[in-house]
C-alpha atoms as a PDB file:
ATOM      1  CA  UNK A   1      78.875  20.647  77.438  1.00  0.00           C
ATOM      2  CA  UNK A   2      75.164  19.960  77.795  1.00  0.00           C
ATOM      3  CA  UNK A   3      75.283  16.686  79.687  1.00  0.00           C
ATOM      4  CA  UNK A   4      76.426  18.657  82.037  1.00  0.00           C
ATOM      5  CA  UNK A   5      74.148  21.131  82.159  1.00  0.00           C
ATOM      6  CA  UNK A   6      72.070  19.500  85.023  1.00  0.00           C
ATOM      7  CA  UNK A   7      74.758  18.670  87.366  1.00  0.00           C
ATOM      8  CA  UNK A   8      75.877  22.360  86.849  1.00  0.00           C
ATOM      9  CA  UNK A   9      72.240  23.672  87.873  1.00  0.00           C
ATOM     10  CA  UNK A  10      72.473  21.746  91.029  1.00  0.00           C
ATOM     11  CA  UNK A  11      76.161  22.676  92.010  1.00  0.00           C
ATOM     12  CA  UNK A  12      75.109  26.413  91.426  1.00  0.00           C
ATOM     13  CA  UNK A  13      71.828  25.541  93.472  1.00  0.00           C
ATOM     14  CA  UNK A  14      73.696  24.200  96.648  1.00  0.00           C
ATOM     15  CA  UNK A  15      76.689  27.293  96.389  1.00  0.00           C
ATOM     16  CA  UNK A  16      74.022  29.917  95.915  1.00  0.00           C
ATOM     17  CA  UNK A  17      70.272  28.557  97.983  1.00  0.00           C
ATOM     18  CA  UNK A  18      68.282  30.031  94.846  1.00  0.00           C
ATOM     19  CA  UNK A  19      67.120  28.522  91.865  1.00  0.00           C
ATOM     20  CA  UNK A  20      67.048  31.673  89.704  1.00  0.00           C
ATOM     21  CA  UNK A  21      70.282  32.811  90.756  1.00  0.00           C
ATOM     22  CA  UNK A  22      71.403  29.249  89.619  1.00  0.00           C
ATOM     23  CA  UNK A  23      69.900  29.966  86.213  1.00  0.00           C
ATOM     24  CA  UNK A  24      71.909  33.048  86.141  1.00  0.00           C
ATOM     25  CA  UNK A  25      75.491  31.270  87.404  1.00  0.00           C
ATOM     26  CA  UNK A  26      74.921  28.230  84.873  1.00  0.00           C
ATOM     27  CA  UNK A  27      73.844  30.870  81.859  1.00  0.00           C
ATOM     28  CA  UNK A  28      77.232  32.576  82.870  1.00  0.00           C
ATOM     29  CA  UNK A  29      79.343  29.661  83.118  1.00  0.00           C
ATOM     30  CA  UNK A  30      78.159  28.188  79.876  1.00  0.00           C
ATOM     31  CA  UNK A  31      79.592  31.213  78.458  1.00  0.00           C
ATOM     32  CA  UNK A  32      82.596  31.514  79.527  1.00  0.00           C
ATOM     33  CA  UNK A  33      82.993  28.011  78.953  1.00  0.00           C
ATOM     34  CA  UNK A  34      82.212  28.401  75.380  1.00  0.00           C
ATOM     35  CA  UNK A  35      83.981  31.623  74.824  1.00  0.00           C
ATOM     36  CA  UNK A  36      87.249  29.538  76.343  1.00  0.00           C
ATOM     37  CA  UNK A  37      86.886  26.050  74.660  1.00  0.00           C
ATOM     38  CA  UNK A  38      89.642  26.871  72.084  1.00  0.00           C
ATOM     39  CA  UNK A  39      92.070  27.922  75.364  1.00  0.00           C
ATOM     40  CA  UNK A  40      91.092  24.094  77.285  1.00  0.00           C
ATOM     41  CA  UNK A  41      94.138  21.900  76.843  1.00  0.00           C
ATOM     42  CA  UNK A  42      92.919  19.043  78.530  1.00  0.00           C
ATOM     43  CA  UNK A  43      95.035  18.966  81.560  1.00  0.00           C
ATOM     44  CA  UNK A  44      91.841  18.134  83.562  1.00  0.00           C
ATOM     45  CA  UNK A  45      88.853  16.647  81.986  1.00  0.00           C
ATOM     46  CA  UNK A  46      86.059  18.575  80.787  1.00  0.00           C
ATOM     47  CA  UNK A  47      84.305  17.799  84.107  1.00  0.00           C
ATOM     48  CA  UNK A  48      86.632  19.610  86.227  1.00  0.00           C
ATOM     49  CA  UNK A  49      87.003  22.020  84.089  1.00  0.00           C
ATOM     50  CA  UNK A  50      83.468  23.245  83.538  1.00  0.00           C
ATOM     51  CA  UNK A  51      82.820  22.914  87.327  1.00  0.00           C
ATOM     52  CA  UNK A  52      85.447  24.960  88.051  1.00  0.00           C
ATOM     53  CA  UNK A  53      83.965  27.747  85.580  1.00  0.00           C
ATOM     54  CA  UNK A  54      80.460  27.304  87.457  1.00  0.00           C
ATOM     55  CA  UNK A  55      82.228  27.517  91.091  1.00  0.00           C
ATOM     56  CA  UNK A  56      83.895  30.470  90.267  1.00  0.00           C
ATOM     57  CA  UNK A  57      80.546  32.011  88.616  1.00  0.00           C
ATOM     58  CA  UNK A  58      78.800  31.281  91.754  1.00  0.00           C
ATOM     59  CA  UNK A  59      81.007  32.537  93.579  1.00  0.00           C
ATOM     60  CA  UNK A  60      80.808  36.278  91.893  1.00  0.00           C
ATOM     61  CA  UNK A  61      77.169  35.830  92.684  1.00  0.00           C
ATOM     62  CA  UNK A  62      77.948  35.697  96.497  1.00  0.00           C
ATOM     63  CA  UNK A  63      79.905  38.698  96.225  1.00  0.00           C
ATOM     64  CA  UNK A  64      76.986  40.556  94.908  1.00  0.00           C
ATOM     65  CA  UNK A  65      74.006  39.108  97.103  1.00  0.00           C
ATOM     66  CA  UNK A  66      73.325  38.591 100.712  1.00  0.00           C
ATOM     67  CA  UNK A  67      73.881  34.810 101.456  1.00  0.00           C
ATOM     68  CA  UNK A  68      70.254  32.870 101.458  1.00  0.00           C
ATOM     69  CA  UNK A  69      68.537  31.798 104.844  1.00  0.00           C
ATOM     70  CA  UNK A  70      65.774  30.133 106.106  1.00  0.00           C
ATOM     71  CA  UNK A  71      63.050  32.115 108.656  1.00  0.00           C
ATOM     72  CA  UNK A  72      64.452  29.612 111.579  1.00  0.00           C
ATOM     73  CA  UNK A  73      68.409  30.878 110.841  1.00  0.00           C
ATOM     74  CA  UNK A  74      66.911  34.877 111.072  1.00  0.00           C
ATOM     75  CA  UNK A  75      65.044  35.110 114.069  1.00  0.00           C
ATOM     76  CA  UNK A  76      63.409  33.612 117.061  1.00  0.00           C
ATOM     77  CA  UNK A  77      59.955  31.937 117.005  1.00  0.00           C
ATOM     78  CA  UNK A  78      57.039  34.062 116.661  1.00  0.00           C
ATOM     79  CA  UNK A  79      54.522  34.103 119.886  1.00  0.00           C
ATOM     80  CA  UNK A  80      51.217  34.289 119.970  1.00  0.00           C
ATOM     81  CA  UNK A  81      50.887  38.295 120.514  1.00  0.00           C
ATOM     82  CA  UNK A  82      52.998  38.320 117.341  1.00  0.00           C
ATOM     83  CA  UNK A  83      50.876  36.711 114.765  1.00  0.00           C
ATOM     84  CA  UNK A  84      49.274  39.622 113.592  1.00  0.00           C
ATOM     85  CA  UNK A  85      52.492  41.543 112.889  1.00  0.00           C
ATOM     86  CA  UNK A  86      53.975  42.642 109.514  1.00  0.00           C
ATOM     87  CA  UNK A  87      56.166  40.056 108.518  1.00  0.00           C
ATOM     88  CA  UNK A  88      59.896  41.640 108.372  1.00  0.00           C
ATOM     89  CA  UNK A  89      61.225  41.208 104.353  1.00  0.00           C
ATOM     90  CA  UNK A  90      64.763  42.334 104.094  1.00  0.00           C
ATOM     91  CA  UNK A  91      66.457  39.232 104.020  1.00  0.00           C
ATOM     92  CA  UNK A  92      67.257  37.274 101.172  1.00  0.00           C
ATOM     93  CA  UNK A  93      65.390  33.393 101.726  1.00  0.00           C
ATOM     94  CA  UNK A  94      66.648  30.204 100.635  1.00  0.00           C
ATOM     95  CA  UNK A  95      64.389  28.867  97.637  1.00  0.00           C
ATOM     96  CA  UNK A  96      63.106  25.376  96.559  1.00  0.00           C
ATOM     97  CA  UNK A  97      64.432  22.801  93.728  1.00  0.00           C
ATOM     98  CA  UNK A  98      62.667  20.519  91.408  1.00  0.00           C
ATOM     99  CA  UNK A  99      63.772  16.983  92.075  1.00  0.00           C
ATOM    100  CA  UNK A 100      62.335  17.215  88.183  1.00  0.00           C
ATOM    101  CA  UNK A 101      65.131  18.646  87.727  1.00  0.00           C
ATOM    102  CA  UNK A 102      68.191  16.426  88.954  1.00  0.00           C
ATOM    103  CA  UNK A 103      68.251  14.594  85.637  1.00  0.00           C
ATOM    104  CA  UNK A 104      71.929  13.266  86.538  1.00  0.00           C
ATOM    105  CA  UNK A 105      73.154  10.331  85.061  1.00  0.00           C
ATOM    106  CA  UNK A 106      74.544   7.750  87.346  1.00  0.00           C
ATOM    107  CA  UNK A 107      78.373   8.877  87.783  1.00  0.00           C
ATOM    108  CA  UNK A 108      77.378  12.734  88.292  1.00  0.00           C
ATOM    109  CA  UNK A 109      79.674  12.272  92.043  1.00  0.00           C
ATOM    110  CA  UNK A 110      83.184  10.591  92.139  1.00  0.00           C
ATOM    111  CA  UNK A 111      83.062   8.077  94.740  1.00  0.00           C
ATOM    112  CA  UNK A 112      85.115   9.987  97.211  1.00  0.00           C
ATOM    113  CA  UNK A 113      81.802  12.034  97.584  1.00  0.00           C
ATOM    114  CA  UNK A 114      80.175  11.734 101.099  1.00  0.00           C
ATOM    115  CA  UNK A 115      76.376  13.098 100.264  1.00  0.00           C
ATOM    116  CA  UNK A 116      74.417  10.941  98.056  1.00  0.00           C
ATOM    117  CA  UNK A 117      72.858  13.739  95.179  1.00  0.00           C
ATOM    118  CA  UNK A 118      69.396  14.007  97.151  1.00  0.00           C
ATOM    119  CA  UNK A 119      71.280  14.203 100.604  1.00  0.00           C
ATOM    120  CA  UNK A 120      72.706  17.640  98.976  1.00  0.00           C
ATOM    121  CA  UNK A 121      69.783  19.164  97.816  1.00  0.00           C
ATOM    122  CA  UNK A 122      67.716  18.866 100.944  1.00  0.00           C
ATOM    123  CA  UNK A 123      66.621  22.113 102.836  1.00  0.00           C
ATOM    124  CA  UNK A 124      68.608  21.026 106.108  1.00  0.00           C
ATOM    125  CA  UNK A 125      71.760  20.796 103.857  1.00  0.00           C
ATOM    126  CA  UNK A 126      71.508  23.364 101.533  1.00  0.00           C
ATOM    127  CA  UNK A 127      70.688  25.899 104.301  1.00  0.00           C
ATOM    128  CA  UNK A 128      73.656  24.443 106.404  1.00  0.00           C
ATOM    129  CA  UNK A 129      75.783  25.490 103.806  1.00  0.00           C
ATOM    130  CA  UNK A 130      74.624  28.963 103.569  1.00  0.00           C
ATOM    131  CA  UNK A 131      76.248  29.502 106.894  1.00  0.00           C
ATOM    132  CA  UNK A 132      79.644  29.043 105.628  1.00  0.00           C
ATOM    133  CA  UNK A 133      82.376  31.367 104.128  1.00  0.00           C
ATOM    134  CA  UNK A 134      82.221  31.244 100.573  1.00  0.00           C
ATOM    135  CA  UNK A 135      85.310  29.440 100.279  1.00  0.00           C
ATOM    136  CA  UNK A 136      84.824  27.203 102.413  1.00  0.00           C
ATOM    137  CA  UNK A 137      81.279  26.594 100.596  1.00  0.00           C
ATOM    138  CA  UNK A 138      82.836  25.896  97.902  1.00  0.00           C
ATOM    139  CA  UNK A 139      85.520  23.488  98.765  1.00  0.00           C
ATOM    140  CA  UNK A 140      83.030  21.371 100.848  1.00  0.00           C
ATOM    141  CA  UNK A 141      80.570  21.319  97.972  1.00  0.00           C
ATOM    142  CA  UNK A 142      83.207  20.050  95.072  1.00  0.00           C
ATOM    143  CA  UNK A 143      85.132  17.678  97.646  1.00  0.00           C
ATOM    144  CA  UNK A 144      81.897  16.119  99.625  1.00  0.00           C
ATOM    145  CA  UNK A 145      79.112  16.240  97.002  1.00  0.00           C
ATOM    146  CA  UNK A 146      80.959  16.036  93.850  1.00  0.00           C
ATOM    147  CA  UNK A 147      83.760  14.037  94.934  1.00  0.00           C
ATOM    148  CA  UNK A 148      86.606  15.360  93.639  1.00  0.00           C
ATOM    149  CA  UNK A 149      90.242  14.995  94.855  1.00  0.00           C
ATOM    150  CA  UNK A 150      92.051  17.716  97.175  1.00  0.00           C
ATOM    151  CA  UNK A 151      94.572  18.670  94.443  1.00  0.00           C
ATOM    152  CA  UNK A 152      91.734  18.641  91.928  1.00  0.00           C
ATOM    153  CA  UNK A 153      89.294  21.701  94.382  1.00  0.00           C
ATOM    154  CA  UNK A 154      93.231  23.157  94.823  1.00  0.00           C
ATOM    155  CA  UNK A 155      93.505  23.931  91.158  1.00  0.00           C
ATOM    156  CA  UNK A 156      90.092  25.041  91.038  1.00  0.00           C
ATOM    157  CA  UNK A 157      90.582  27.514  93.411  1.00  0.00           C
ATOM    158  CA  UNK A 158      93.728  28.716  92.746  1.00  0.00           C
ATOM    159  CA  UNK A 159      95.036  28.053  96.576  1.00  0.00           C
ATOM    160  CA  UNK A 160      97.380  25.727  97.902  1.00  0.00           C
ATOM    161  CA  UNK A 161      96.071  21.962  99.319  1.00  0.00           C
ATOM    162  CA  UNK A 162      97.152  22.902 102.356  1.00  0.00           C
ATOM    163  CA  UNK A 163      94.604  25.778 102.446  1.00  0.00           C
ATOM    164  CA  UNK A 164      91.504  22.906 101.196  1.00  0.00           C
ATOM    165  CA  UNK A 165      92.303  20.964 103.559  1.00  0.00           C
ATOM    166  CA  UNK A 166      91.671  23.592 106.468  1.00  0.00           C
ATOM    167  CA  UNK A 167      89.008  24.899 104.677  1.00  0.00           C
ATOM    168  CA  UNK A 168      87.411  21.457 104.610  1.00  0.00           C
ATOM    169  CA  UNK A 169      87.850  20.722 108.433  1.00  0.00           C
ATOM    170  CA  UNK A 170      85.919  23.625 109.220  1.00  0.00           C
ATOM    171  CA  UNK A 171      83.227  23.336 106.638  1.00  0.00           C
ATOM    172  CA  UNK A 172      82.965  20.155 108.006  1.00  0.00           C
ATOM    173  CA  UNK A 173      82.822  20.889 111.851  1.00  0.00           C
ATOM    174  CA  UNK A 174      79.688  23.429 110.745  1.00  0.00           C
ATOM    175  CA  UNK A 175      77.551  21.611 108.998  1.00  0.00           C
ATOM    176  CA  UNK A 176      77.957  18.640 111.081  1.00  0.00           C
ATOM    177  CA  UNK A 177      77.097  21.151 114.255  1.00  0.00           C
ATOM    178  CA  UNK A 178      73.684  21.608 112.006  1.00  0.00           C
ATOM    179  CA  UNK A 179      72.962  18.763 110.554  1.00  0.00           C
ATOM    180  CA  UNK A 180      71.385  16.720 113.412  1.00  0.00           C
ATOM    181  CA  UNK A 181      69.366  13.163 113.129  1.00  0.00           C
ATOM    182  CA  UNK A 182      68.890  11.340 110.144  1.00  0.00           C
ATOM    183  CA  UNK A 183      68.562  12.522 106.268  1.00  0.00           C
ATOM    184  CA  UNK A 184      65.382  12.886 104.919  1.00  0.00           C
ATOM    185  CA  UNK A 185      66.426  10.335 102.400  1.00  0.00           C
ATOM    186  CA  UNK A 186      67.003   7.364 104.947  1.00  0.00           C
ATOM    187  CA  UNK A 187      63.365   8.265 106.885  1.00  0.00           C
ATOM    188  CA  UNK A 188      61.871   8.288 103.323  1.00  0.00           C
ATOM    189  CA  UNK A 189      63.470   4.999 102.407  1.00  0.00           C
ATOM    190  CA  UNK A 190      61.876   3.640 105.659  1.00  0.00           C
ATOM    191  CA  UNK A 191      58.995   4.774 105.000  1.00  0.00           C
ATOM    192  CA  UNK A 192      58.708   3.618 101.547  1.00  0.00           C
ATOM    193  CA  UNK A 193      56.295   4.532  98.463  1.00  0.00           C
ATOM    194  CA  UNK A 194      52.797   3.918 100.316  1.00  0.00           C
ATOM    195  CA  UNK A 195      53.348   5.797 103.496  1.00  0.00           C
ATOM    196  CA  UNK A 196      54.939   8.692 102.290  1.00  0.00           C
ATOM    197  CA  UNK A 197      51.573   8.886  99.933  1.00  0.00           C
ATOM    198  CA  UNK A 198      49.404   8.059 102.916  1.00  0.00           C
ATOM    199  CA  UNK A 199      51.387  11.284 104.497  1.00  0.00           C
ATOM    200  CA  UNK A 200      50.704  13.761 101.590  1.00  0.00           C
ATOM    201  CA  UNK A 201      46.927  12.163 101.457  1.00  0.00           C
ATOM    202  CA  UNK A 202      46.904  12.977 105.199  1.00  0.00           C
ATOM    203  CA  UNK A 203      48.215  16.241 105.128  1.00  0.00           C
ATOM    204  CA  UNK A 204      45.928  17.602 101.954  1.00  0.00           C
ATOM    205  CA  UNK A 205      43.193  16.058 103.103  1.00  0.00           C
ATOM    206  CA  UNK A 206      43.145  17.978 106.491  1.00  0.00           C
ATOM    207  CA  UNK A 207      43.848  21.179 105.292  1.00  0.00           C
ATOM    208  CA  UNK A 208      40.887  20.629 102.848  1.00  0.00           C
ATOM    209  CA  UNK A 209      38.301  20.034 105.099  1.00  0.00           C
ATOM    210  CA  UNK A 210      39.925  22.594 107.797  1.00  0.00           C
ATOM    211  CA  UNK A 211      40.499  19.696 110.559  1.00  0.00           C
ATOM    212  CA  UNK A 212      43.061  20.950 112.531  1.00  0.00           C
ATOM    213  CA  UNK A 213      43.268  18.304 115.060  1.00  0.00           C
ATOM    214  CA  UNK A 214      44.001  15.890 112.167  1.00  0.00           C
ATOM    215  CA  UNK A 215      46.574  18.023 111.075  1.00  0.00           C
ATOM    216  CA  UNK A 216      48.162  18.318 114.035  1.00  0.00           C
ATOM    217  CA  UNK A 217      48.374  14.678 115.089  1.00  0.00           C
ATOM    218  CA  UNK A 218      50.547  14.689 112.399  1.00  0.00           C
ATOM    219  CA  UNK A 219      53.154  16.793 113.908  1.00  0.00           C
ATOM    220  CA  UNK A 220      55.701  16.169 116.065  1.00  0.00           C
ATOM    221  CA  UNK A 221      55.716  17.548 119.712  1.00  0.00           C
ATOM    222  CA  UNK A 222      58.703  19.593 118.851  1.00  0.00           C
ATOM    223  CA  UNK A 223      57.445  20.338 114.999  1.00  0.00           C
ATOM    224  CA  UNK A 224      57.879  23.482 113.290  1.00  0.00           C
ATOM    225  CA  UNK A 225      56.841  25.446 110.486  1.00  0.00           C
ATOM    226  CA  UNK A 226      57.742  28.471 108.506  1.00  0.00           C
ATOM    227  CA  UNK A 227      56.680  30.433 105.334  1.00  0.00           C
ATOM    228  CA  UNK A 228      59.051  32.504 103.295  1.00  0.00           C
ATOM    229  CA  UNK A 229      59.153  35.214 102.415  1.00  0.00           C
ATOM    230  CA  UNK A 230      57.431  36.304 105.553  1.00  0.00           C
ATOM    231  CA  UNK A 231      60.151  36.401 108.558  1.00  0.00           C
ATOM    232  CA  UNK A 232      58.062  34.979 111.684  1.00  0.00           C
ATOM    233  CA  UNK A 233      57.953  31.306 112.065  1.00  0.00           C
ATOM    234  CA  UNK A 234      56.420  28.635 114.739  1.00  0.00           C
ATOM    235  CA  UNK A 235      57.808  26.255 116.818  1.00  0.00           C
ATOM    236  CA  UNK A 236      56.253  23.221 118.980  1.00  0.00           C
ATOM    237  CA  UNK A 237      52.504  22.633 118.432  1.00  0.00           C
ATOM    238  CA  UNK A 238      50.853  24.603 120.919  1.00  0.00           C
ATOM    239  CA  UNK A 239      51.985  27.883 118.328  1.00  0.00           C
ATOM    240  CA  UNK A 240      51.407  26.247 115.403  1.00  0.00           C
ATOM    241  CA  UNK A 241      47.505  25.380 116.017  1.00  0.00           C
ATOM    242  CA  UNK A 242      47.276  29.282 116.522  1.00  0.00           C
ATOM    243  CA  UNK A 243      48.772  30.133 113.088  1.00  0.00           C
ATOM    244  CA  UNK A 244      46.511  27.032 112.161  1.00  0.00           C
ATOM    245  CA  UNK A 245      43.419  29.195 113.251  1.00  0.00           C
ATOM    246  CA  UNK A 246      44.137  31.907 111.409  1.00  0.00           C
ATOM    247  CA  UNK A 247      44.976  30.110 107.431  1.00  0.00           C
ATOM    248  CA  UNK A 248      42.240  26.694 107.678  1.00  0.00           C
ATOM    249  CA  UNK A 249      39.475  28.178 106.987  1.00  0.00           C
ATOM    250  CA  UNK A 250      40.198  29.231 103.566  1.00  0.00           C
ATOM    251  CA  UNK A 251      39.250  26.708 100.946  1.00  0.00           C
ATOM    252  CA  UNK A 252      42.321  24.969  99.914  1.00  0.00           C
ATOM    253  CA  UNK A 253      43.198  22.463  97.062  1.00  0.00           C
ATOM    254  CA  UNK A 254      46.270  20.505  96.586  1.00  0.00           C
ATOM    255  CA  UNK A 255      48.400  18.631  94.051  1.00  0.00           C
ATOM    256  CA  UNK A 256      51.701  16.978  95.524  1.00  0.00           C
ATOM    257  CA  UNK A 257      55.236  16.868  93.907  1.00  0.00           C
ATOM    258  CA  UNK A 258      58.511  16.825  94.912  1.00  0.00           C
ATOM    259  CA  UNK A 259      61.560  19.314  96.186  1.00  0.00           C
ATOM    260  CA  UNK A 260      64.727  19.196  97.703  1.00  0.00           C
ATOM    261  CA  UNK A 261      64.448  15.372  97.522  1.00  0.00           C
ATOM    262  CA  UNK A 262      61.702  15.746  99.675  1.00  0.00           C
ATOM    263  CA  UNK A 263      57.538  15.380  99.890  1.00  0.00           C
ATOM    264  CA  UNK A 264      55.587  18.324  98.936  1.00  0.00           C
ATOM    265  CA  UNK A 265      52.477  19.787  97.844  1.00  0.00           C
ATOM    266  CA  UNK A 266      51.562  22.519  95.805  1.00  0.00           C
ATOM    267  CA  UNK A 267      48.518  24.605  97.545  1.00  0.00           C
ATOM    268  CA  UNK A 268      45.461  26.369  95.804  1.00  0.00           C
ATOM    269  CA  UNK A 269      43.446  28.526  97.471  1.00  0.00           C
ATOM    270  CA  UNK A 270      39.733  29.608  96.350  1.00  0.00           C
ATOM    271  CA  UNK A 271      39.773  33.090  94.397  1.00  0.00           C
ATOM    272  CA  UNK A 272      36.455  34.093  94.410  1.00  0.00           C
ATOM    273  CA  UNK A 273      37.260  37.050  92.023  1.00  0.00           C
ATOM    274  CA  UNK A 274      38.404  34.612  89.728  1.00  0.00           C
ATOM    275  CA  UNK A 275      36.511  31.598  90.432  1.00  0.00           C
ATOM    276  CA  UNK A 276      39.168  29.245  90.299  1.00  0.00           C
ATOM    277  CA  UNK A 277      41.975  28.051  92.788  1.00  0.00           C
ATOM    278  CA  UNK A 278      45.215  29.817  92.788  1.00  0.00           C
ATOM    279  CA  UNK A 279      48.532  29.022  92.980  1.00  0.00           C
ATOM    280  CA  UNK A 280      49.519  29.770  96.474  1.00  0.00           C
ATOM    281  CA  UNK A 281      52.074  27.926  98.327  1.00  0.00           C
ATOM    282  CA  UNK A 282      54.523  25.399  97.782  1.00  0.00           C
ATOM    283  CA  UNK A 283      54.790  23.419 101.168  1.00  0.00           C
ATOM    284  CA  UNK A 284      57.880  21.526 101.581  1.00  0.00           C
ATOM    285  CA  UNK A 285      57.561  18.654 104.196  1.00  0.00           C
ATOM    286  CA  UNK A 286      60.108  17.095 106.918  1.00  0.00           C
ATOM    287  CA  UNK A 287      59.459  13.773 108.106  1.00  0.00           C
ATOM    288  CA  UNK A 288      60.299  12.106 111.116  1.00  0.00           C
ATOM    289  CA  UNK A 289      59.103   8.351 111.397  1.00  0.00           C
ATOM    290  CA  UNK A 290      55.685   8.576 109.843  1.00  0.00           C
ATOM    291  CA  UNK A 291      54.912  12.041 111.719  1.00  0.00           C
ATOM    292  CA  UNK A 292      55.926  15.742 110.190  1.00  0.00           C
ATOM    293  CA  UNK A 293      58.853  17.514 111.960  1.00  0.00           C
ATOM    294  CA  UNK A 294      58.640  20.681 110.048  1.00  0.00           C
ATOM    295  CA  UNK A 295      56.945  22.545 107.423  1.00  0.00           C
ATOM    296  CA  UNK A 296      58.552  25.215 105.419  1.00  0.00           C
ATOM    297  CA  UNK A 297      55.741  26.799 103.411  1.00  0.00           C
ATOM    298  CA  UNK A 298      57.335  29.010 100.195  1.00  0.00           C
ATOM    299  CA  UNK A 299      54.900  31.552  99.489  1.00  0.00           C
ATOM    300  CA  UNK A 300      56.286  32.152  96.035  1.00  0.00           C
ATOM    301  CA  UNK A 301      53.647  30.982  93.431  1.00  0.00           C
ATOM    302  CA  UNK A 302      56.000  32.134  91.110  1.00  0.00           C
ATOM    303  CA  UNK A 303      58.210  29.132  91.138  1.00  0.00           C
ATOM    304  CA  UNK A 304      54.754  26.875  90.322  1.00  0.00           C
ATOM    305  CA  UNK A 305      55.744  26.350  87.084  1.00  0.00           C
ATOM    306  CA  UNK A 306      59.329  25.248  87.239  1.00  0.00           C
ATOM    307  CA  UNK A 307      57.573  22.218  89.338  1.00  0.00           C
ATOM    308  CA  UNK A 308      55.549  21.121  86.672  1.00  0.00           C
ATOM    309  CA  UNK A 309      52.392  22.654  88.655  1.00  0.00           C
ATOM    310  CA  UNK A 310      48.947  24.650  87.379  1.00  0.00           C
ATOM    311  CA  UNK A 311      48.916  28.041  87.928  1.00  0.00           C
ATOM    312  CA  UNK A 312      45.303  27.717  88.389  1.00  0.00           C
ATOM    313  CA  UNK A 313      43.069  24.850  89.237  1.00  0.00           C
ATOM    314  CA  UNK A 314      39.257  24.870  88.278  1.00  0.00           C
ATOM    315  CA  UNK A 315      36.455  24.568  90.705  1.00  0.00           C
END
């Protein structure tokens, strides 16, 4: 079972928007899969079979938890007068994923599947998905990102191909209602290697010296950018240089890596108890054309380490 272990973590990533719950579905599946081995026959291969076992784990972990959004899918913009307010914490926010970790071999998707591995994983797709029934999650995750056939999901899900295929059509409609413009993947590929470093340099190298109007001539017109856990969020620059006001004057450090098949940079900021930079913020970047379309900041230090990132940098 463990070359499958990775392709697992992501198919439990996309069903669930939360790479410790995940942990918890794949940990679970395992299990079961282990405590059932002597009861598989082989009338599917071991491929469907142990996906089926994760779907069905992540799908008792829906039942239990509130599905996982992003600050834009919650509530509208914050204005200027509301800046200063507490941020509102009660619901449950997508989280980030390692491209570290997609360690798939080359075959992890049947050709039937429609989203290349990194078109799945980004934050436009994985929060798309969070809108859906949990059904209907399901069956557009194993037919469109995994590839597998109709009758295959059918048996999976104990439900009729009839019922797949209906479920399909509207998972379909929903995420095609939300996924506007072009995958990160295809700007990145135009872009190539050197400008998407020339945009992290950029973008680290602003914050550091607290030049806002660099930063924002990076931005789109219509950019945005939001910071989980907190609730409010920014939209179009003339709110974002406000927020900007307010966060640039701390001293910052950066180290870039990589989520959701996307650019980002861990963020330090200067403890002075401490003397040493601090793990701080994870900021996952958008691209459109060589400018930034949106910024999701993930204020959860905590998830540092599963990037391959310092908890602490020194002065």
């Amino acid at each position: 079972m463990e070359p499958y272990r990775a392709a697992l973590h992501v198919h439990c990533y996309e069903m669930l928007g939360s790479l410790f719950d995940a942990d918890d579905a794949v940990q679970d599946a395992l299990l079961r899969a282990w405590r059932g081995l002597n009861g598989f026959q082989g009338r599917s291969s071991l491929r469907t079979w142990l996906f089926q076992i994760a779907t069905n784990a992540s799908l008792r972990l829906i039942e239990k938890r509130p599905r996982r959004l992003l600050p834009i899918d919650y509530l509208a913009a914050a204005t200027a007068a509301e800046r200063g307010a507490e941020p509102r914490l009660e619901a449950s926010w997508l989280e980030p994923y390692p491209d570290e970790m997609l360690r798939i071999e080359d075959g992890f998707a049947a050709p039937e599947a429609r989203y290349e591995l990194r078109e799945s994983i980004e934050l436009a797709f994985v929060a798309a998905v969070q809108h859906l029934s949990p059904r209907q999650r399901a069956v557009l995750i194993l037919r469109d990102v995994l590839g597998f056939s109709t009758r295959e999901v059918a048996g999976s899900l104990e439900t009729t191909m009839g019922s797949v295929n209906s479920a399909l059509h509207r998972a379909r409609r929903t995420t095609t209602e939300r996924l506007q413009g072009e995958t990160q993947q295809a700007a990145l590929r135009v872009l190539g290697d050197d400008r998407q470093r020339q945009i992290v340099e950029r973008y680290t190298t602003a914050w550091e010296r607290g030049d806002i109007e660099a930063l924002v001539n990076m931005l789109t017109d219509d950019a945005r950018w939001s910071m989980p856990p907190q609730a409010r969020w920014y939209r179009n620059v003339a709110e974002i240089v406000g927020f900007l006001e307010q966060v640039m004057h701390e001293d910052w450090r950066h180290v870039p890596a990589r989520a959701n098949g996307q650019l980002a940079i861990g963020c330090y900021m200067w403890d002075v108890s401490r003397g040493k930079y601090v793990g701080t913020v994870l900021d996952v970047l958008t691209v459109r054309v060589d400018h930034i379309r949106e910024v999701t900041s993930f204020i959860t230090p905590e998830v540092f380490t599963r990037f391959g990132l310092p908890d602490e940098l020194s002065a």
